[in-house]
C-alpha atoms as a PDB file:
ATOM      1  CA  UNK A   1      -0.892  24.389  22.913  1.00  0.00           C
ATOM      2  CA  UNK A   2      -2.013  27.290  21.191  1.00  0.00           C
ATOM      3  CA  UNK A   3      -5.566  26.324  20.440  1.00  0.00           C
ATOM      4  CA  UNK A   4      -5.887  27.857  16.980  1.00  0.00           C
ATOM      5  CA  UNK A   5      -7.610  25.800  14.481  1.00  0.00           C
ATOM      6  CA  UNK A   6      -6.647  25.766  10.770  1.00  0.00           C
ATOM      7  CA  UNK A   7     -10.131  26.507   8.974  1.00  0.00           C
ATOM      8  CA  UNK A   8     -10.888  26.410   5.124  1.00  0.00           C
ATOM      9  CA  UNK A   9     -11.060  30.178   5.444  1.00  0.00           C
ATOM     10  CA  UNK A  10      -7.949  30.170   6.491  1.00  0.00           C
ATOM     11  CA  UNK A  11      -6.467  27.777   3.722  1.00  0.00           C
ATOM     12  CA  UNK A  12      -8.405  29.582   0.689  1.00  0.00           C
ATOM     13  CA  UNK A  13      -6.414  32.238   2.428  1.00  0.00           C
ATOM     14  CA  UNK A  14      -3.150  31.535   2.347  1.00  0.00           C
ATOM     15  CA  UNK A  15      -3.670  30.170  -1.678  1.00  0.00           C
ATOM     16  CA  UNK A  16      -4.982  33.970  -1.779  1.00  0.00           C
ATOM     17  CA  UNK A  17      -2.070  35.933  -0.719  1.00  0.00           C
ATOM     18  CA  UNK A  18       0.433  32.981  -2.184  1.00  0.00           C
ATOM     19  CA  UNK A  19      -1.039  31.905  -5.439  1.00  0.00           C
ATOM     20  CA  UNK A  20      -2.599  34.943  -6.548  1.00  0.00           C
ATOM     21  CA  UNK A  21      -6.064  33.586  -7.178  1.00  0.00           C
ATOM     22  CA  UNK A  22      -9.443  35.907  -6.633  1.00  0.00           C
ATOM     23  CA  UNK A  23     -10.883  34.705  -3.042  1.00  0.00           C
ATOM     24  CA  UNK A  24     -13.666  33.265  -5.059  1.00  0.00           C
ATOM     25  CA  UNK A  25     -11.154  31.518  -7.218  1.00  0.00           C
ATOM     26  CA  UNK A  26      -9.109  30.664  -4.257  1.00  0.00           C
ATOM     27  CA  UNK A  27     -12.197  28.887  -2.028  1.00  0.00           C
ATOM     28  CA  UNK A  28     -13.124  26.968  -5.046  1.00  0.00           C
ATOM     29  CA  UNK A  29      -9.613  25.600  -5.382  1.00  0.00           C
ATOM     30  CA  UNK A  30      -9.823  24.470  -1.827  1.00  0.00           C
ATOM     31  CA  UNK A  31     -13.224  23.093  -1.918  1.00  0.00           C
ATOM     32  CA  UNK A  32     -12.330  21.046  -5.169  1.00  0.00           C
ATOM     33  CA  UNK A  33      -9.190  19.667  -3.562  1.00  0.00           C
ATOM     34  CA  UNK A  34     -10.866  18.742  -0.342  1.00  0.00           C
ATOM     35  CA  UNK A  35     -14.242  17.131  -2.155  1.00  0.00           C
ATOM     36  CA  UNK A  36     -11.491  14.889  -4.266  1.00  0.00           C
ATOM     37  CA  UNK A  37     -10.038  13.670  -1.638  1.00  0.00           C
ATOM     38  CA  UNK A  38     -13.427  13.163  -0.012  1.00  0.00           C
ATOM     39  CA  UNK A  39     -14.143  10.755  -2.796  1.00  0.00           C
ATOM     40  CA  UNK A  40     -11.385   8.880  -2.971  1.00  0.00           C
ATOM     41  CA  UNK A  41     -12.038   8.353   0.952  1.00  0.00           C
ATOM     42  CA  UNK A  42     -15.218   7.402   0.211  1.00  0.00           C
ATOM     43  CA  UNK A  43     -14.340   4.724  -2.572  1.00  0.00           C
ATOM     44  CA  UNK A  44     -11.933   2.874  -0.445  1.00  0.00           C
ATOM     45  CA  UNK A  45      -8.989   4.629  -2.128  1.00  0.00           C
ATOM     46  CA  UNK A  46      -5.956   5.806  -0.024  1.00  0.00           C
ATOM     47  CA  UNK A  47      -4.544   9.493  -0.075  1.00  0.00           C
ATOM     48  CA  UNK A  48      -1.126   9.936  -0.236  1.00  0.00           C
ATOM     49  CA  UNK A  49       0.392  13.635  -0.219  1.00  0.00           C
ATOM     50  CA  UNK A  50       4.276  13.383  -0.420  1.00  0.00           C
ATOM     51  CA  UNK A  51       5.742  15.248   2.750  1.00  0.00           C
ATOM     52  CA  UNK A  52       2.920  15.237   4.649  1.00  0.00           C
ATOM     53  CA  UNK A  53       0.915  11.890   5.143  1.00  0.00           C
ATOM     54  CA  UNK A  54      -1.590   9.121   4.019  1.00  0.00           C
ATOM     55  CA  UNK A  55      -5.143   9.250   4.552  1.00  0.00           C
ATOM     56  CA  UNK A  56      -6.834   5.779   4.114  1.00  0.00           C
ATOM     57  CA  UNK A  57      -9.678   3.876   5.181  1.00  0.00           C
ATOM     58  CA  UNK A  58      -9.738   0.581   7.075  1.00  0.00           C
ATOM     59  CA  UNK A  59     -12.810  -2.100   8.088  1.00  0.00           C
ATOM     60  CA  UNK A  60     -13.132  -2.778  11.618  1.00  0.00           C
ATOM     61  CA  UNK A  61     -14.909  -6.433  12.269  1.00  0.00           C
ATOM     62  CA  UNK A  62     -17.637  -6.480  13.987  1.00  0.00           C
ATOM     63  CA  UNK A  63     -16.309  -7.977  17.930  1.00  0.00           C
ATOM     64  CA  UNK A  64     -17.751  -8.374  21.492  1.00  0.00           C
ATOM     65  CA  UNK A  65     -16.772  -4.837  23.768  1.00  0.00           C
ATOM     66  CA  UNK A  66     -17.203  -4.285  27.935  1.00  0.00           C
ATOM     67  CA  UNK A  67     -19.150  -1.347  29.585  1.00  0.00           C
ATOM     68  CA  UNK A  68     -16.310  -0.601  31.887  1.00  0.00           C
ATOM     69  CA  UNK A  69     -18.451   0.546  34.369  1.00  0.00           C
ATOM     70  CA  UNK A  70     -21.071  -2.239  34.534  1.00  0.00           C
ATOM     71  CA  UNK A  71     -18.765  -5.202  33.161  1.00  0.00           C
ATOM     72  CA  UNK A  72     -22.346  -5.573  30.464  1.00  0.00           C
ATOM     73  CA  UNK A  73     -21.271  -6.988  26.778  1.00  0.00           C
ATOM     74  CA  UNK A  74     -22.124  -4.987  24.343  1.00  0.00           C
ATOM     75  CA  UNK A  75     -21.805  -5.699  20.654  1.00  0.00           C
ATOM     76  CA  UNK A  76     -20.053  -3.430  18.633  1.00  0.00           C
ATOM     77  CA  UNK A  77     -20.945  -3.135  15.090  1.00  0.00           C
ATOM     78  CA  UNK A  78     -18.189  -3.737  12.158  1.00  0.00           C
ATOM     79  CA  UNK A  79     -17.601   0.124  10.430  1.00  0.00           C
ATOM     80  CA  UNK A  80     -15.151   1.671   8.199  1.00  0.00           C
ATOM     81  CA  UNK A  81     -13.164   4.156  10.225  1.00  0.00           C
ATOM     82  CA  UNK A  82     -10.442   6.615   8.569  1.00  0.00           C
ATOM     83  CA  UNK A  83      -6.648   6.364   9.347  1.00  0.00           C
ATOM     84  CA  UNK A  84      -4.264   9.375   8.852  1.00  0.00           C
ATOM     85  CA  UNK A  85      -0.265   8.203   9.288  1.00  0.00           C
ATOM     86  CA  UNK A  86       1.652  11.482   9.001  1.00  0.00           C
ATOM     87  CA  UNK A  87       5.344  11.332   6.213  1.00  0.00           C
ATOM     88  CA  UNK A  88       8.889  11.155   8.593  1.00  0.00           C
ATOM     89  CA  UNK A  89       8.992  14.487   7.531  1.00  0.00           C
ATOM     90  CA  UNK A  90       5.917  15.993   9.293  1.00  0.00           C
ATOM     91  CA  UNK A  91       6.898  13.710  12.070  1.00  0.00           C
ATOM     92  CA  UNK A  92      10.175  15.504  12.219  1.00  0.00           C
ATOM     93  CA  UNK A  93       8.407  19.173  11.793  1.00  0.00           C
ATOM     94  CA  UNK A  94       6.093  18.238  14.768  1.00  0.00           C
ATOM     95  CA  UNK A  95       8.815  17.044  17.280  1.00  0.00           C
ATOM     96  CA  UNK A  96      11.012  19.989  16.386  1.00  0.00           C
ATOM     97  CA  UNK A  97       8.410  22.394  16.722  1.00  0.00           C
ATOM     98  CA  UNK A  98       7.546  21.477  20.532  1.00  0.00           C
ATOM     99  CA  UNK A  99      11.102  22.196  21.328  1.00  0.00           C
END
């Protein structure tokens, strides 16, 4: 692994040098995309981008878990947790890429 991380920076970036935009212009783009599809998350909505993946949100019921290393019950609380399921496609980019 190459341990780089993919940063806003880096997107308002690359919509920079590939769009055109200002930087300004270009980190506002980004933000606005990203706080949309913040609030759809938020509102129970899925997000879909074709090609890439779904981002959606699921309840988890509350249920009975184990401290593995004392065997002690411990009640685990029911939460919303958020799912990503990446397209085929970035499936197949992935898979070829570690080649």
């Amino acid at each position: 692994m190459t341990g780089k991380t993919l940063t806003r920076m880096d997107l308002s970036e690359a919509v920079f040098r590939e769009v055109g935009l200002s930087r300004n212009e270009s980190a506002a783009l980004v933000e606005s995309v990203l706080q949309h599809m913040s609030d759809a998350l938020v509102d129970g909505e899925t997000v879909k981008i074709s090609s890439f993946g779904t981002f959606s949100v699921r309840d988890k019921a509350a249920r009975v878990g184990r401290n593995p290393k004392t065997g002690e019950e411990v009640p685990i609380h029911p939460r919303r947790v958020l799912t990503f399921r990446p397209s085929h496609l970035m499936k197949d980019r992935v898979s070829a890429g570690n080649k």
